[in-house]
Protein backbone atom coordinates (compact mmCIF):
# COMPACT_ATOMS: atom_id res chain seq x y z
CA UNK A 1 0.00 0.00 0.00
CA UNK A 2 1.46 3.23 -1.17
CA UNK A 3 1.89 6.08 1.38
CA UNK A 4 1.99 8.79 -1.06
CA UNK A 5 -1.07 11.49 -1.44
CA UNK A 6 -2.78 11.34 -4.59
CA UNK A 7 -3.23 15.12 -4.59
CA UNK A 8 -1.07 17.14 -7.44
CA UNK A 9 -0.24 19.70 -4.22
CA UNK A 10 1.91 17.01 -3.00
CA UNK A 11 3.67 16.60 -6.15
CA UNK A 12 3.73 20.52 -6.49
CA UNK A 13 4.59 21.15 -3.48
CA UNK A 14 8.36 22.99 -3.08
CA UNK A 15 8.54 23.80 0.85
CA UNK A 16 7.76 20.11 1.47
CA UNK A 17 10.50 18.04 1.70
CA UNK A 18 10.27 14.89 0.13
CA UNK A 19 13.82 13.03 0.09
CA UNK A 20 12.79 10.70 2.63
CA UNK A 21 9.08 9.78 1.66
CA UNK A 22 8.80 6.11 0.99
CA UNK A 23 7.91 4.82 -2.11
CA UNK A 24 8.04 7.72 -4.01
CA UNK A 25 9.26 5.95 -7.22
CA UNK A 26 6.54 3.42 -7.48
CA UNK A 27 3.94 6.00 -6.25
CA UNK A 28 5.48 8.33 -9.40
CA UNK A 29 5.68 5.33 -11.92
CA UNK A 30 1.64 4.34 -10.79
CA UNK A 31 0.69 7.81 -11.06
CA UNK A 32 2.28 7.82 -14.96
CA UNK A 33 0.13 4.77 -15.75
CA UNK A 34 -3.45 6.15 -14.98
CA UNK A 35 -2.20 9.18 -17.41
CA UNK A 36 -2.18 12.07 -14.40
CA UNK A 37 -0.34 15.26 -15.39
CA UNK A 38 2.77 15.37 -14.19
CA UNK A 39 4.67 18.65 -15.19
CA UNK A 40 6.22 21.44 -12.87
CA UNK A 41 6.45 18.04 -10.27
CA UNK A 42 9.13 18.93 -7.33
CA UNK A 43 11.07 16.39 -7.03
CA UNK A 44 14.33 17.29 -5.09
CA UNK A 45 16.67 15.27 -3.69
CA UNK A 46 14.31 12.31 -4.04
CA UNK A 47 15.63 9.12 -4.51
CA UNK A 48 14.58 7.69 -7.42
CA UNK A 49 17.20 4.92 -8.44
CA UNK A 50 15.68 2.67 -11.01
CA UNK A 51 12.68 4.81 -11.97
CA UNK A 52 10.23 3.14 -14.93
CA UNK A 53 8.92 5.68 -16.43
CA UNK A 54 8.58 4.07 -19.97
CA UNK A 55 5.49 4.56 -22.42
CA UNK A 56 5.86 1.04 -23.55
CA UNK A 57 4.08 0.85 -26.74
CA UNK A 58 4.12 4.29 -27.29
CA UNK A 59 7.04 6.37 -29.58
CA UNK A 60 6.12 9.50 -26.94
CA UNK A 61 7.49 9.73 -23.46
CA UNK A 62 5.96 11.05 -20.37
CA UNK A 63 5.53 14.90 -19.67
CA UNK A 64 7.67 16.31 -16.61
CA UNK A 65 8.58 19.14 -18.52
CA UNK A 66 9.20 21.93 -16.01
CA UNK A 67 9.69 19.53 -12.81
CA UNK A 68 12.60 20.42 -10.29
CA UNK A 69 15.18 17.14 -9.87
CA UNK A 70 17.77 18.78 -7.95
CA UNK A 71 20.23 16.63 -6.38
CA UNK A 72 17.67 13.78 -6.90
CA UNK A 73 19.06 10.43 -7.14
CA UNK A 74 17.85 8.81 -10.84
CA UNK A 75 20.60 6.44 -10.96
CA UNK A 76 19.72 3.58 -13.92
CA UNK A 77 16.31 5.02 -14.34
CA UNK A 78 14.32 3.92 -17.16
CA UNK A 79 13.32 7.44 -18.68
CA UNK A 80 12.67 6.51 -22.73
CA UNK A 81 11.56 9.64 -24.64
CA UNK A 82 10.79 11.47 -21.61
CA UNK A 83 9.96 15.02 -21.68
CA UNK A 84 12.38 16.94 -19.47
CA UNK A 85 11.69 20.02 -21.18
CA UNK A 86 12.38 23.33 -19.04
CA UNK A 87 13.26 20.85 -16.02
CA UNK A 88 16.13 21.36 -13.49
CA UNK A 89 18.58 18.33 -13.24
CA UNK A 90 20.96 20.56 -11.59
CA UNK A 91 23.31 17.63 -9.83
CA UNK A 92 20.92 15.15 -10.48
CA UNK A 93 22.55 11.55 -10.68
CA UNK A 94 21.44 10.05 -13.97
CA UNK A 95 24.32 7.16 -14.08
CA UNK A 96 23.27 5.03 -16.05
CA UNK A 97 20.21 6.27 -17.00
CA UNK A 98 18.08 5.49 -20.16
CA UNK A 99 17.80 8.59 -21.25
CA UNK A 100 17.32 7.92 -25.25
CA UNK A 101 14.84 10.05 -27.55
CA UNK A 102 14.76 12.74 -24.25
CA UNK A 103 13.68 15.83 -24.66
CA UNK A 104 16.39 18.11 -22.40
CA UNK A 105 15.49 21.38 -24.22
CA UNK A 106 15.72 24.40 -21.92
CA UNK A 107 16.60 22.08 -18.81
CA UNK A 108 19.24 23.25 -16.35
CA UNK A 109 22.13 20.69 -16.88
CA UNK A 110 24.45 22.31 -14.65
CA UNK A 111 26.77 19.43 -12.60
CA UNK A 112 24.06 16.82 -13.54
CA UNK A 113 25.98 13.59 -13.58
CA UNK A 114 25.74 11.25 -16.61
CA UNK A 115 28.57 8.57 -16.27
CA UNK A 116 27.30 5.13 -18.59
CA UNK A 117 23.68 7.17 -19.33
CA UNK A 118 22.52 6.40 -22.81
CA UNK A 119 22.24 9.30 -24.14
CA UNK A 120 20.94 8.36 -28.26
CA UNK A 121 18.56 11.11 -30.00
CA UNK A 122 18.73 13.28 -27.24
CA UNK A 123 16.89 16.40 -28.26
CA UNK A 124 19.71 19.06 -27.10
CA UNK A 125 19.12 23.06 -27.08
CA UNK A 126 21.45 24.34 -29.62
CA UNK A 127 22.45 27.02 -26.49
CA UNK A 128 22.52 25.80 -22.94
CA UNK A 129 19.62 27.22 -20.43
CA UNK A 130 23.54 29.52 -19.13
CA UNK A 131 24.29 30.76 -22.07
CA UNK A 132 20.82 32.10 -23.46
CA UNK A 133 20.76 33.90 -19.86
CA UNK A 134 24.38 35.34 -20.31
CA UNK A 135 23.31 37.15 -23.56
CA UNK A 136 20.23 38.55 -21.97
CA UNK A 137 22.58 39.97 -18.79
CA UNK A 138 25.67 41.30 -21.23
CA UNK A 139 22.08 43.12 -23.33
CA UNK A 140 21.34 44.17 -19.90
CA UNK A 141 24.81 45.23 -18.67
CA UNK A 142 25.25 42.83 -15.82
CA UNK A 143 28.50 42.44 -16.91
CA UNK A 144 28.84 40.07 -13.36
CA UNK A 145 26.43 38.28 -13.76
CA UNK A 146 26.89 37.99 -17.50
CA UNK A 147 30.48 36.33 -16.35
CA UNK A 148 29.34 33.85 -13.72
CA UNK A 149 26.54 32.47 -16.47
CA UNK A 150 28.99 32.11 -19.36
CA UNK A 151 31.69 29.94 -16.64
CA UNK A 152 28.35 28.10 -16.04
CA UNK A 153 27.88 27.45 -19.93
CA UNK A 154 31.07 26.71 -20.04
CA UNK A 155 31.00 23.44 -17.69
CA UNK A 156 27.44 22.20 -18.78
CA UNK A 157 29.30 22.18 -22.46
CA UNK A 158 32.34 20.18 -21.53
CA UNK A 159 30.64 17.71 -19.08
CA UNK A 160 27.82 16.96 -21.68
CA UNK A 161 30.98 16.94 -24.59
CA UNK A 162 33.14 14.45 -22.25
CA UNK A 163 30.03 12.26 -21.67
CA UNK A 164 29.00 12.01 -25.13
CA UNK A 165 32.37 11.21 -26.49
CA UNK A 166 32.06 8.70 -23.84
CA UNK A 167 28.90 7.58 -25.40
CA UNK A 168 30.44 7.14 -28.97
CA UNK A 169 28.47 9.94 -30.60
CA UNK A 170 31.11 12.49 -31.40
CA UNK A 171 28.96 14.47 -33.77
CA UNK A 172 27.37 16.24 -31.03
CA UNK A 173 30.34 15.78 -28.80
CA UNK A 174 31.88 18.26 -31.27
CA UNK A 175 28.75 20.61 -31.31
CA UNK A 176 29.25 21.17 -27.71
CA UNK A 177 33.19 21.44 -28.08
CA UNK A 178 32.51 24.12 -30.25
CA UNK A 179 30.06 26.26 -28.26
CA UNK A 180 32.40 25.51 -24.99
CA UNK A 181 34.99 27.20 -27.16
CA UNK A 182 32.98 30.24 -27.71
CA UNK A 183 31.72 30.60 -24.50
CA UNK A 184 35.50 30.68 -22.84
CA UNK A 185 36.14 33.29 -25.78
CA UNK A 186 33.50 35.25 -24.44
CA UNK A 187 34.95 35.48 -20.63
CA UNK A 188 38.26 37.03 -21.86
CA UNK A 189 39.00 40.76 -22.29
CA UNK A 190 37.04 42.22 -25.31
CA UNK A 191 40.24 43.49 -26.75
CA UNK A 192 42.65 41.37 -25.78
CA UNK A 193 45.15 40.01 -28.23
CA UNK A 194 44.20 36.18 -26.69
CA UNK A 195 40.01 36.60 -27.34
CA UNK A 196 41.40 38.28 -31.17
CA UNK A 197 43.14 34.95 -31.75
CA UNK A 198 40.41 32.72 -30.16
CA UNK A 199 37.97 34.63 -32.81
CA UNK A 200 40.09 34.14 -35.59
CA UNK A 201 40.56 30.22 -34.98
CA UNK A 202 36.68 30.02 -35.10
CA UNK A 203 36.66 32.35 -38.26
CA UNK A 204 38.94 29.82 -40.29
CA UNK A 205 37.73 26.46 -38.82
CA UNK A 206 35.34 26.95 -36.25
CA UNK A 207 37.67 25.19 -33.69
CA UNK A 208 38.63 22.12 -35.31
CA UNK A 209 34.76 21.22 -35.79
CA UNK A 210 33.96 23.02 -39.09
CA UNK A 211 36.08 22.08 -41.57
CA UNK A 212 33.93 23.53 -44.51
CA UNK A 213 35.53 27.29 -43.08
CA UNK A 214 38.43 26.72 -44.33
CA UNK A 215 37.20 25.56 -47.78
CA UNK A 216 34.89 29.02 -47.97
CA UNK A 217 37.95 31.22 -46.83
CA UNK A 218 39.99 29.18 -48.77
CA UNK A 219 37.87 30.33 -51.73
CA UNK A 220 37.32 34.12 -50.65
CA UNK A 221 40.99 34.17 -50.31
CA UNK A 222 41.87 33.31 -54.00
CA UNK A 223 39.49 35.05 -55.28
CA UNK A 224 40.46 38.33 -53.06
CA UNK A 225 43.99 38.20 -54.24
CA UNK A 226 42.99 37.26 -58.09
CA UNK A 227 41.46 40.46 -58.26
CA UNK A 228 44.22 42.16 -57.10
CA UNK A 229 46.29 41.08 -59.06
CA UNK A 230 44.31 41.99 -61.80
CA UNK A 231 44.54 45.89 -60.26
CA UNK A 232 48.41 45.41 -59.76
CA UNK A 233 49.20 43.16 -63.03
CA UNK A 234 51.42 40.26 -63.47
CA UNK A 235 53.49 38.82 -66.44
CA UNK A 236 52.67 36.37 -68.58
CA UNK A 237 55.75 36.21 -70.69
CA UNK A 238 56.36 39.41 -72.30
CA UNK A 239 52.70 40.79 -71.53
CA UNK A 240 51.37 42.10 -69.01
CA UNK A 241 48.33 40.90 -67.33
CA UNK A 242 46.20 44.13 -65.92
CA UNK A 243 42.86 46.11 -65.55
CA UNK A 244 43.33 48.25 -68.77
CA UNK A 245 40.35 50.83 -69.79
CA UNK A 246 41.68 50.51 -73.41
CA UNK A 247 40.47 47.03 -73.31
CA UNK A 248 37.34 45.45 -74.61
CA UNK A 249 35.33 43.58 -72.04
CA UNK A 250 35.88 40.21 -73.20
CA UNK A 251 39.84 40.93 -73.27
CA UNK A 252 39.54 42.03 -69.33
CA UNK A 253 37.59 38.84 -68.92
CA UNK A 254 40.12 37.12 -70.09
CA UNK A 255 43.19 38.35 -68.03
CA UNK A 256 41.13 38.52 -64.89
CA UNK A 257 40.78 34.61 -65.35
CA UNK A 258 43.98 34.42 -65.99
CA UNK A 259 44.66 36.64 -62.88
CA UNK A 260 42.70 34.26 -61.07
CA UNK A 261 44.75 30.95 -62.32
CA UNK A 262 47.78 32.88 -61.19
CA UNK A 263 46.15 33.46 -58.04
CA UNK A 264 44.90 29.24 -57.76
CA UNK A 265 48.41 28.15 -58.41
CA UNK A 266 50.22 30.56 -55.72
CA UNK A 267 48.22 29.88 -53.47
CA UNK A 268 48.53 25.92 -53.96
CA UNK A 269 52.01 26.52 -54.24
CA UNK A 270 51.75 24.96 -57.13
CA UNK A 271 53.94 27.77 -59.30
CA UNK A 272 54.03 26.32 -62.85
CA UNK A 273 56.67 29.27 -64.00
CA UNK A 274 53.70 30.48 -66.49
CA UNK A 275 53.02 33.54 -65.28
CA UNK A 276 55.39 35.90 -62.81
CA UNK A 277 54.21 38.53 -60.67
CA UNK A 278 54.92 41.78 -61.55
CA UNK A 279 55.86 44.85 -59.12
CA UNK A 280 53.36 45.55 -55.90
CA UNK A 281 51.69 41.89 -57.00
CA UNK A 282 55.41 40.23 -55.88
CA UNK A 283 54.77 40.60 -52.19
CA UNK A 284 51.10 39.81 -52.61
CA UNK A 285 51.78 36.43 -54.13
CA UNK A 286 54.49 35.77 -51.54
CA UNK A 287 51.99 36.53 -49.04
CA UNK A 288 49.37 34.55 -50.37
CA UNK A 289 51.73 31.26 -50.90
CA UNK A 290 52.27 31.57 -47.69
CA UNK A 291 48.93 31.44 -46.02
CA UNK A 292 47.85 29.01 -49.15
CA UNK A 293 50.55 26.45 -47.29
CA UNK A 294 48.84 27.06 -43.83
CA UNK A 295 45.49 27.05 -44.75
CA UNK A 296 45.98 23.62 -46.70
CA UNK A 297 47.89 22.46 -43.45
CA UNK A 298 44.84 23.62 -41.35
CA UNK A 299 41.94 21.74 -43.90
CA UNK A 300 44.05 18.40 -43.27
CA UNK A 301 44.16 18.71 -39.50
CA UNK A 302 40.52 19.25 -39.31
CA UNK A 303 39.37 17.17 -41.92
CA UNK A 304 41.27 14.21 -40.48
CA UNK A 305 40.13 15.31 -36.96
CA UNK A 306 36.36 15.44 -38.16
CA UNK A 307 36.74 11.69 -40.45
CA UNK A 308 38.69 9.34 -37.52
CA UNK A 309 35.78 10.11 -35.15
């Protein structure tokens, strides 16, 4: 016989402590069978350990969107497809937790422990509950509390990246890598040379994670210089390659695409000996060969990084 009032107030209830009630988890799991509601349920420090809360039959979970599970013990709970929307799992224990097809958007994550939890086709926020509240304090200059939110973001992002890697799926491991990255860019000075350098890293290959950056600035780059090399002029034997007024269209289309070969084969490195820069374009192509080599050097680090995952 189940010592648990049937009355949502219980449930509801935040001043009322219910750690030590007995029972709680089959009282819960009988309550999800006769189809109650269940959302905004308080639920702290409870100790749930082995929790069945499964629809069985069904491809849709049950509701505790917006319940408080701080601290609460939910270690191997059965929670398929659950809907955990808005709820806080600050510290929670979910070890190894069923957790597939959940529905985590807008929960507080912070500290919530997730060591062997299946975590499959877990519907993630693509910001952490932290970092959505950071940008609203740095719009309302808090720049405190702006700080304390964005170390918060910080740690949800690398304990959920560290326990997904964990978990095999490194596709969204790397989605959280990335916005851990950008959150610790955000805590450093504005204009410090460190954030600067942090920025541009993202710019060329968002961290390691984004490897189709540095094909797209690869691209911008060529271009770029092509055209100014077109301004500037090169050599191709004993003509010169250039912008000319003089010219009719379709002979300025020409030399720009030659302009722009020049400007695929420097910065390849390729340098065929076809065409030779000419005057302020020497320095420019010198330039460009050399971020061509890094850029190329970058696009195999990341691509390799992103393919032996």
């Amino acid at each position: 016989m189940l010592d648990i009032p049937p009355e949502d107030d219980f449930w509801r209830d935040a001043k009322q402590d219910k750690s030590g009630t007995p029972e709680l988890g089959p009282a819960l799991e009988a309550r999800a069978r006769i189809g109650a509601p269940m959302r905004g349920f308080c639920l702290k420090r409870c100790h749930l350990a082995g929790l069945d809360l499964v629809r069985r039959g069904s491809h849709t979970g049950y509701d505790l969107s917006g319940s408080d599970f701080y601290r609460a013990d939910l270690r191997g709970a059965h929670l398929f497809a659950i809907n955990l929307r808005g709820a806080s799992l600050m510290k929670a224990d979910l070890r190894d937790a069923n957790l597939h097809c959940a529905d985590l958007r807008d929960a507080n994550l912070l500290g919530v422990k997730l060591d062997g939890a299946r975590l499959d086709n877990v519907v993630w926020d693509e910001h952490v509950l932290q970092e959505r509240e950071a940008r609203d304090a740095c719009r309302n200059r808090q720049p405190a509390l702006m700080l304390d939110l964005l170390q918060q973001a910080e740690e949800v992002y690398r304990n959920l990246r560290i326990h997904l890697e964990k978990a095999g799926l490194f596709e969204e491991a790397g989605r959280f890598f990335y916005r851990e990255m950008v959150t610790r860019r955000l805590q450093m000075p504005r204009w410090s040379t460190q954030r600067l350098f942090s920025w541009l890293v993202d710019l060329f290959c968002g961290y390691g994670e984004q490897p189709l950056r540095v094909v797209l600035f690869s691209l911008g780059f060529v271009l770029f210089c092509g055209l100014l090399y077109f301004l500037t002029g090169i050599h191709h034997g004993d003509v010169r390659l250039a912008l000319s007024l003089e010219q009719d269209v379709l002979t300025n289309l020409e030399e720009l695409a030659a302009c722009m070969y020049f400007s695929v084969v420097t910065f390849t490195t390729l340098g065929y000996g076809d065409i030779a820069p000419l005057g302020l374009s020497r320095p420019l192509a010198a330039f460009e060969a050399f971020v061509g080599s890094f850029t190329m050097a970058l696009f195999v680090v990341v691509f390799v990084k992103k393919m032996t995952r």
